[in-house]
C-alpha atoms as a PDB file:
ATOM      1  CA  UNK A   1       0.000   0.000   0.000  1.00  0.00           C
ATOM      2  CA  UNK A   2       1.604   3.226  -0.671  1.00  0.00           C
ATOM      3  CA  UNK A   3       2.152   5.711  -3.582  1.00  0.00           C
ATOM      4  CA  UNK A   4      -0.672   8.214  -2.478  1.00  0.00           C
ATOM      5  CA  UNK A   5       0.471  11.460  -1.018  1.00  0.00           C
ATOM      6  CA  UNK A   6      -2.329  11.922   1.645  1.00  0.00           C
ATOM      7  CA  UNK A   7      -2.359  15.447   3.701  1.00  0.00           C
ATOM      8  CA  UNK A   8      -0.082  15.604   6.516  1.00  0.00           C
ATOM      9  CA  UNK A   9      -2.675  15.834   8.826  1.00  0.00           C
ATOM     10  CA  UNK A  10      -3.387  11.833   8.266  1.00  0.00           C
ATOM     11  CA  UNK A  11      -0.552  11.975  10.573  1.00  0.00           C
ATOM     12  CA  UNK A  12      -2.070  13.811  13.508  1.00  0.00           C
ATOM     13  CA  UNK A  13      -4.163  10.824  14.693  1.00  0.00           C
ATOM     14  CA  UNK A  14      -1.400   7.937  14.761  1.00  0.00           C
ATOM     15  CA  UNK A  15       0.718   6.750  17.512  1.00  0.00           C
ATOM     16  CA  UNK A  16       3.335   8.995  19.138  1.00  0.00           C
ATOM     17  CA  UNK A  17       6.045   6.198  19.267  1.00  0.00           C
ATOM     18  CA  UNK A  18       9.291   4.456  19.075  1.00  0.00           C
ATOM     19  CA  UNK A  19      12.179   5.896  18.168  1.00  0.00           C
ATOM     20  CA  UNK A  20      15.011   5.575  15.396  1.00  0.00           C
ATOM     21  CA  UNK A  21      16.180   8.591  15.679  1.00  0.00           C
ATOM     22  CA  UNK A  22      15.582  11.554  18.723  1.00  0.00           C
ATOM     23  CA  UNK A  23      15.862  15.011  16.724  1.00  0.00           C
ATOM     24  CA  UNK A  24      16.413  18.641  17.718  1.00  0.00           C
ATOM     25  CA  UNK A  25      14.893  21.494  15.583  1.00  0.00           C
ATOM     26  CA  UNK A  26      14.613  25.610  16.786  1.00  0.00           C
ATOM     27  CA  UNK A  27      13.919  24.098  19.698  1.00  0.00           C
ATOM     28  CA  UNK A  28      16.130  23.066  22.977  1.00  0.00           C
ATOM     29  CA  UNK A  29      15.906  19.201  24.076  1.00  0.00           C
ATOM     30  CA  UNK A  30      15.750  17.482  27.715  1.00  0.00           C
ATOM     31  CA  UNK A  31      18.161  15.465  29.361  1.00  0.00           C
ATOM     32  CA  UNK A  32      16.061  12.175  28.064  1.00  0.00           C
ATOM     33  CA  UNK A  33      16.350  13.589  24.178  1.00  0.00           C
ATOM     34  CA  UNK A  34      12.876  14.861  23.889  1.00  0.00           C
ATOM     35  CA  UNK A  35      12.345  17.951  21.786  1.00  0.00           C
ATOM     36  CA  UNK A  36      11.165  20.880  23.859  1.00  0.00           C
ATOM     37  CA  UNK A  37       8.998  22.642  21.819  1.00  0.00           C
ATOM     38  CA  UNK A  38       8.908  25.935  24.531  1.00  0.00           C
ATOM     39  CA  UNK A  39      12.400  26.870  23.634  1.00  0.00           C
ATOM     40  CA  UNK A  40      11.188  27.252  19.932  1.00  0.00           C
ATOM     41  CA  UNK A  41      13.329  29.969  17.715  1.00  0.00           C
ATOM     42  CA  UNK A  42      15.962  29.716  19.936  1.00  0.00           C
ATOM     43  CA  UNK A  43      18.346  28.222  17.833  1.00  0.00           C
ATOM     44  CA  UNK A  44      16.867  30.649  14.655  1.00  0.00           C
ATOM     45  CA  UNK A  45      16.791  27.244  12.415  1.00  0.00           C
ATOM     46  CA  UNK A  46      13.595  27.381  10.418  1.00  0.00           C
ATOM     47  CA  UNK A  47      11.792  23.842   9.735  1.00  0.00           C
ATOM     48  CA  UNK A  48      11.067  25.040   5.475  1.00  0.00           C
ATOM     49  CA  UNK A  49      11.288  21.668   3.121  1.00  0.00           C
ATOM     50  CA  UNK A  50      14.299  20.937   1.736  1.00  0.00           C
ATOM     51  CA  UNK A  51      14.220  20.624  -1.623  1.00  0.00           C
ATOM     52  CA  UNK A  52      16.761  18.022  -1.785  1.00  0.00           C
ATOM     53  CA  UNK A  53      15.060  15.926   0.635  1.00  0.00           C
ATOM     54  CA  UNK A  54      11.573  16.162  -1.698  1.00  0.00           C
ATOM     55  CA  UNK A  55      10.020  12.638  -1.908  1.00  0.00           C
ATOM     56  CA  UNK A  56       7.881  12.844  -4.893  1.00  0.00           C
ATOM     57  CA  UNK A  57       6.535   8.602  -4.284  1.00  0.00           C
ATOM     58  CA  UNK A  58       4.736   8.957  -0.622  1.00  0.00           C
ATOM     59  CA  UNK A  59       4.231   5.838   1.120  1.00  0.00           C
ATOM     60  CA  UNK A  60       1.710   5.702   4.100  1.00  0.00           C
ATOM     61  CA  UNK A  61       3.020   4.289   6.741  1.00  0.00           C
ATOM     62  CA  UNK A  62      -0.708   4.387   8.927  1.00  0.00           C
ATOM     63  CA  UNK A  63      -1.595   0.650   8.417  1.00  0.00           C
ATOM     64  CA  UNK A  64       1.586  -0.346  10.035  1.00  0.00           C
ATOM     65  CA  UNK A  65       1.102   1.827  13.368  1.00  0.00           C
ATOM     66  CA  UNK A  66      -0.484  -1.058  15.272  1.00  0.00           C
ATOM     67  CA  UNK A  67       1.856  -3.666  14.002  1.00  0.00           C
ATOM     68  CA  UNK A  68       5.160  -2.438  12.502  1.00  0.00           C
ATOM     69  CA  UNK A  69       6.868  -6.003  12.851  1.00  0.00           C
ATOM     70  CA  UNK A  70       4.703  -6.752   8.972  1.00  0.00           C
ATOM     71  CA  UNK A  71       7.093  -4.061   7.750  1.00  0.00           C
ATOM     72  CA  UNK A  72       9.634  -6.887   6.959  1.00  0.00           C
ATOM     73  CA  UNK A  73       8.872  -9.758   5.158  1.00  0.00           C
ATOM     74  CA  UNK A  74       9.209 -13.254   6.503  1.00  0.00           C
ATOM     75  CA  UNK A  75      11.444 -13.996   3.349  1.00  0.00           C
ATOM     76  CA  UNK A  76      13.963 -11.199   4.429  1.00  0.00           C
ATOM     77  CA  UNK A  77      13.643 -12.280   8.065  1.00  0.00           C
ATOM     78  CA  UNK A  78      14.183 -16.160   7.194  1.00  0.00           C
ATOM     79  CA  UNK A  79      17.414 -14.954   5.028  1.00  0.00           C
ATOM     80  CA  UNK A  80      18.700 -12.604   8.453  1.00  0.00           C
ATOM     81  CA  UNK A  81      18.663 -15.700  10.151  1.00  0.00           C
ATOM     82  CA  UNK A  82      15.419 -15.507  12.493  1.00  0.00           C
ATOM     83  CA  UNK A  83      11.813 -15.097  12.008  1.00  0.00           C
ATOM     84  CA  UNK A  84       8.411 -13.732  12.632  1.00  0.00           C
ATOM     85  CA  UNK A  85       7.793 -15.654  15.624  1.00  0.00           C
ATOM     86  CA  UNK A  86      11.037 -13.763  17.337  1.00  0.00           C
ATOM     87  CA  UNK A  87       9.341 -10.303  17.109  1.00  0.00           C
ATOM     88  CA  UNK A  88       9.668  -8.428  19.839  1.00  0.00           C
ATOM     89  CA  UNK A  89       7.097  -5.158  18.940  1.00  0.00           C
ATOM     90  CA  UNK A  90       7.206  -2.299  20.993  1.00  0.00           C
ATOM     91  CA  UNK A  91       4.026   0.151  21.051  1.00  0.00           C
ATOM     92  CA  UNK A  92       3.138   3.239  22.854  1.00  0.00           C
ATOM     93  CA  UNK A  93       0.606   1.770  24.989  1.00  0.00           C
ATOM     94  CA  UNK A  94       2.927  -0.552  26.528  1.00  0.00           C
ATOM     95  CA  UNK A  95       5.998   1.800  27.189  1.00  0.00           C
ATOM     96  CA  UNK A  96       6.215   5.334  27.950  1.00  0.00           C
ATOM     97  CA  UNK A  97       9.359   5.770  26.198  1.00  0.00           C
ATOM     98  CA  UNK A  98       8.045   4.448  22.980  1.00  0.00           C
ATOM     99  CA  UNK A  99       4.720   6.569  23.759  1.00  0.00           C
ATOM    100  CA  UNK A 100       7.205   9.425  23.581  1.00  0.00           C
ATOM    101  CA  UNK A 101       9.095   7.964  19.854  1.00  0.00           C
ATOM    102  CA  UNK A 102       6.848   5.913  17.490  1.00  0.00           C
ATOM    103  CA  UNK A 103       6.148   2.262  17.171  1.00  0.00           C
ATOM    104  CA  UNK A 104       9.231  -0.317  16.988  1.00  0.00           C
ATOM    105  CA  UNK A 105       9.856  -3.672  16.423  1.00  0.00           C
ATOM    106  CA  UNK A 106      13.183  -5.534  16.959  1.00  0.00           C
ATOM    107  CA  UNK A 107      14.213  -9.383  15.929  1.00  0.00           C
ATOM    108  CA  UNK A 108      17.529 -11.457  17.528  1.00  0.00           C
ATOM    109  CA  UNK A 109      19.399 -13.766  14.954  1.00  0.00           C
ATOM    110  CA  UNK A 110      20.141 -17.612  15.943  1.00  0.00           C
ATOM    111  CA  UNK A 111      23.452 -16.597  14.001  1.00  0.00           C
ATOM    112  CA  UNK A 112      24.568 -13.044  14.042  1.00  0.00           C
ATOM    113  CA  UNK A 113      23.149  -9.707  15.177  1.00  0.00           C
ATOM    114  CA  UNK A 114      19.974  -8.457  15.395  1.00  0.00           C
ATOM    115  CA  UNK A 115      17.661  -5.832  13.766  1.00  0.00           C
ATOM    116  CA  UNK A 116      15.285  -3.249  14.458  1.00  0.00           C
ATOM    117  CA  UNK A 117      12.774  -0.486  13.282  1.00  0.00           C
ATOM    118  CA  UNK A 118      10.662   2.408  14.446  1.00  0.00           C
ATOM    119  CA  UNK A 119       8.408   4.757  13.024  1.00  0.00           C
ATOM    120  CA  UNK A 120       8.900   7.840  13.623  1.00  0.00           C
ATOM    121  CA  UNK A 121       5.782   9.172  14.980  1.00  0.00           C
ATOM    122  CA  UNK A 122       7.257  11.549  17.749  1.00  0.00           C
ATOM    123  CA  UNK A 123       9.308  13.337  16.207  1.00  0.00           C
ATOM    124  CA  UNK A 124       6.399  14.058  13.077  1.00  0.00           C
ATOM    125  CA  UNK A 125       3.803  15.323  16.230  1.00  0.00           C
ATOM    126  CA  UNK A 126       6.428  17.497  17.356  1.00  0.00           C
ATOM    127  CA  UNK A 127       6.846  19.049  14.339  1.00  0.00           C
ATOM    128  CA  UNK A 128      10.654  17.555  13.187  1.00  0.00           C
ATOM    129  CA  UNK A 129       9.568  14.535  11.012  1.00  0.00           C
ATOM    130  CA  UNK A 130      11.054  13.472   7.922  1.00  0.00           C
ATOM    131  CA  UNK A 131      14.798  13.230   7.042  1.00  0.00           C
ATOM    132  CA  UNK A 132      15.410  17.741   6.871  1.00  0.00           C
ATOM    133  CA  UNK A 133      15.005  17.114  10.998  1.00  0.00           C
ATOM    134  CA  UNK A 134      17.661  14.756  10.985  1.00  0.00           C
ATOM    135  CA  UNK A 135      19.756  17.533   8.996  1.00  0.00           C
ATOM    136  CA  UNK A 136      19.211  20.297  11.085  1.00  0.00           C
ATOM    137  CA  UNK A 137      20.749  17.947  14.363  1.00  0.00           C
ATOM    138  CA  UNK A 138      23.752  17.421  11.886  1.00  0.00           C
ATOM    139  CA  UNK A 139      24.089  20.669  11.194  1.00  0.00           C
ATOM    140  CA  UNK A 140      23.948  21.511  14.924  1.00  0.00           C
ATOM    141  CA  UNK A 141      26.864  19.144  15.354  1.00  0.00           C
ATOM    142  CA  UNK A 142      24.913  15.911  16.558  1.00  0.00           C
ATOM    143  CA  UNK A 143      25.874  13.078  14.265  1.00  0.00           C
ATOM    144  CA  UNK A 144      29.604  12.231  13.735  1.00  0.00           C
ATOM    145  CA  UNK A 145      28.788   9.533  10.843  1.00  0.00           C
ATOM    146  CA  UNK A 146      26.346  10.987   8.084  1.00  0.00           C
ATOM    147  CA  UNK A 147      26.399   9.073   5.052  1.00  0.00           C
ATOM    148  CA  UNK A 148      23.885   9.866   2.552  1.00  0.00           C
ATOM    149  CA  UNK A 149      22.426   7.422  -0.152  1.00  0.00           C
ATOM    150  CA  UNK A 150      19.064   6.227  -1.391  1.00  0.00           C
ATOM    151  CA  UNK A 151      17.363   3.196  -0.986  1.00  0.00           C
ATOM    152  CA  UNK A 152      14.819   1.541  -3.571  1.00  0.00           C
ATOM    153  CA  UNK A 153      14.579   5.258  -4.886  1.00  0.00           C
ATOM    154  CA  UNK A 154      13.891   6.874  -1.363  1.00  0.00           C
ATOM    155  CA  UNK A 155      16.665   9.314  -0.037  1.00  0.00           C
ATOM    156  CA  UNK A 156      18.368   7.459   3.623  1.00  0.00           C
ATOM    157  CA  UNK A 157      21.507   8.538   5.453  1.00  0.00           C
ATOM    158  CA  UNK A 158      23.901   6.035   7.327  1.00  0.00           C
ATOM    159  CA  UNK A 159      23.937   8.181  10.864  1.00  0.00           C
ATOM    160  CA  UNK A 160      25.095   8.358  14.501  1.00  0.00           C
ATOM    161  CA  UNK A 161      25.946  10.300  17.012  1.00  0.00           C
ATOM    162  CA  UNK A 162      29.351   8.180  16.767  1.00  0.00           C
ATOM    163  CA  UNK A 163      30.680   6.325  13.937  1.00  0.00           C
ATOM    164  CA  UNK A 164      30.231   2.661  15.142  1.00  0.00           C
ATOM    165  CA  UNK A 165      30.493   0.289  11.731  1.00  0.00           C
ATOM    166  CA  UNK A 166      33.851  -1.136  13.032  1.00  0.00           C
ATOM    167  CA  UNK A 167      32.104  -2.411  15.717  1.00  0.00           C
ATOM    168  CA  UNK A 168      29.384  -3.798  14.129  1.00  0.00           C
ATOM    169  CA  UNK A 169      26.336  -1.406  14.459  1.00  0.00           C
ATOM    170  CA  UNK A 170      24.654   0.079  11.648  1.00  0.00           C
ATOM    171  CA  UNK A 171      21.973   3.054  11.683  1.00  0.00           C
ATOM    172  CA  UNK A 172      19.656   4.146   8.320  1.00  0.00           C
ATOM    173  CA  UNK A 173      16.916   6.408   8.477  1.00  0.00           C
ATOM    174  CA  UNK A 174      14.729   6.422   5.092  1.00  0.00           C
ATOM    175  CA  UNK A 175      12.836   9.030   4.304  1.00  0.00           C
ATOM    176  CA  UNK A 176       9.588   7.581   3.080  1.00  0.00           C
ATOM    177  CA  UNK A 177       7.255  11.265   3.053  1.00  0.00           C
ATOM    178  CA  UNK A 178       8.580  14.069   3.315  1.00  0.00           C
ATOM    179  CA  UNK A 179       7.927  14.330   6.981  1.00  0.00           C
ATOM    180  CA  UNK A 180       8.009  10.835   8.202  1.00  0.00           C
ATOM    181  CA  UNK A 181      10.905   8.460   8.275  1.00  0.00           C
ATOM    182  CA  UNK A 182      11.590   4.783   9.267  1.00  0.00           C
ATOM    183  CA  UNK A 183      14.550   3.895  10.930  1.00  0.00           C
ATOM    184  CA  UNK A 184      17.047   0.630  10.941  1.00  0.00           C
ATOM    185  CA  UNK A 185      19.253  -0.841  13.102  1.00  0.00           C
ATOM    186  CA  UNK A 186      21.165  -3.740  12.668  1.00  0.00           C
ATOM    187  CA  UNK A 187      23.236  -4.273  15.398  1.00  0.00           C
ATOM    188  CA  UNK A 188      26.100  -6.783  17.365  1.00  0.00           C
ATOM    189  CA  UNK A 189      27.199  -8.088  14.225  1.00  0.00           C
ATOM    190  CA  UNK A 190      31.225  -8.425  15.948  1.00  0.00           C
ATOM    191  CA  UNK A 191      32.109 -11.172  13.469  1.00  0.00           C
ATOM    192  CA  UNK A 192      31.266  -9.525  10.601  1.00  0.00           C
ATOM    193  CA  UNK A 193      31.002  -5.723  11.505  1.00  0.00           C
ATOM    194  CA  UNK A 194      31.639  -4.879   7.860  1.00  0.00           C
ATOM    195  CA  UNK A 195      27.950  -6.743   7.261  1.00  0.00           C
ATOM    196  CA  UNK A 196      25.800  -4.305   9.663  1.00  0.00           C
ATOM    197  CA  UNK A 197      25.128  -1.400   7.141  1.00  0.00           C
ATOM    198  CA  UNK A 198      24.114  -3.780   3.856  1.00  0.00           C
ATOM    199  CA  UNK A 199      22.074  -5.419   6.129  1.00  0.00           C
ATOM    200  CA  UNK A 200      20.401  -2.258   7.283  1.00  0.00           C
ATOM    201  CA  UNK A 201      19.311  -1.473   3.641  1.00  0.00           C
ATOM    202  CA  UNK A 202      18.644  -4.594   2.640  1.00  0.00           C
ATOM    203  CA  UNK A 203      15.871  -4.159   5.459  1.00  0.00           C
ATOM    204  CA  UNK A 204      15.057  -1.169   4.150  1.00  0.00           C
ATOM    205  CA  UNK A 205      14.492  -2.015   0.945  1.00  0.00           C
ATOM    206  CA  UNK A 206      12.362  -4.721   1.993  1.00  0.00           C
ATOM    207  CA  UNK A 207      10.348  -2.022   4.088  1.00  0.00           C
ATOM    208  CA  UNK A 208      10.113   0.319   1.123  1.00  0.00           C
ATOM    209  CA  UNK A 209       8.387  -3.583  -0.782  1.00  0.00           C
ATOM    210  CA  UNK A 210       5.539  -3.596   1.845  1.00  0.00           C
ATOM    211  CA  UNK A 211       4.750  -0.448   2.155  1.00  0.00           C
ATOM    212  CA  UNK A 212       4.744  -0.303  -2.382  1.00  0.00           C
ATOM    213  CA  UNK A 213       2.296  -3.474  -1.707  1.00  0.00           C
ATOM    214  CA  UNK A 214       4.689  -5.679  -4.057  1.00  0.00           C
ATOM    215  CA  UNK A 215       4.400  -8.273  -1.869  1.00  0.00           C
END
């Protein structure tokens, strides 16, 4: 399902949840990462589009809210090494932090590593969604690994607030509206560190699949 560029507001009656990414626009942020929105125009960074962040293909990301563990497909799980029945889903009525973020889900591998994703629903109801948030924090200093690329056509950035590939940790945020994103993690892959980011967009691109309904 996907394609249609529905209004914004669509987005003002999902969940407020998990969390791939904790952003800070013209506005100050807490001790706990959360966006204070009474500081706003103190930093005198204005939230206008970016044109280079345009993403002309929408995908709606509202059927998922309730159950973002169907964002990946049991074929891409089954290839990672675990499966649908390993889910772990994380939603805002059963965790204030994720309340606070967007809805999550995370899967261990019986071999190597493990994977997650969250929609970002937070930061969109505070008024940072989409990937131009994540720019302004990099512009503010925040992120010591920015890597841009696309994924399946959609514009993503390999980021963190450290650069931790050597280790084997991977983060991808993919900017599926222009003011929503889904984040990646694939993480504790020590054996193979080197395989954490191609992992992250192969989940990605696999995300980008449901969401096109070419399933």
């Amino acid at each position: 399902m996907g394609g249609s560029s529905a209004p914004a507001a669509r987005w003002s009656r999902l969940f407020v949840l998990p969390a791939v990414a904790i952003l800070a626009v013209s506005c100050s942020v807490t001790e706990d990462g959360i966006a204070d929105p009474s500081d706003s125009g103190s930093t005198g960074i204005s939230m206008s589009p970016a044109p280079e962040r345009t993403v002309s293909d929408p995908l709606d990301i509202s059927p998922y809210l309730s159950n973002p563990c169907d964002l990946v497909s049991p074929g891409m799980l089954s290839r990672l090494g675990t499966s649908p029945d390993l889910a772990k889903p994380s939603l805002p009525e059963d965790n204030a932090i994720v309340a606070e973020t967007g809805p999550a889900c995370s899967w261990s591998s019986e071999s190597e590593g493990s994977i997650g994703l969250g929609i970002d629903t937070g930061n969109f109801e505070r008024g940072l969604g989409g990937l131009r948030g994540l720019e302004v924090s990099r512009d503010q200093g925040r992120y010591k690994l920015w890597e841009e690329l696309s994924v399946s056509g959609y514009p993503a950035v390999y980021y963190g607030v450290r650069d931790a590939r050597s280790e084997g940790d991977c983060d991808l945020a993919i900017g599926i509206a222009d003011d929503m994103t889904v984040g990646v993690t694939a993480h504790s892959f020590y054996e193979n560190p080197q395989r954490a980011c191609g992992v992250a967009n192969e989940v990605a691109a696999d995300v980008i699949q449901t969401l096109k309904g070419e399933r």
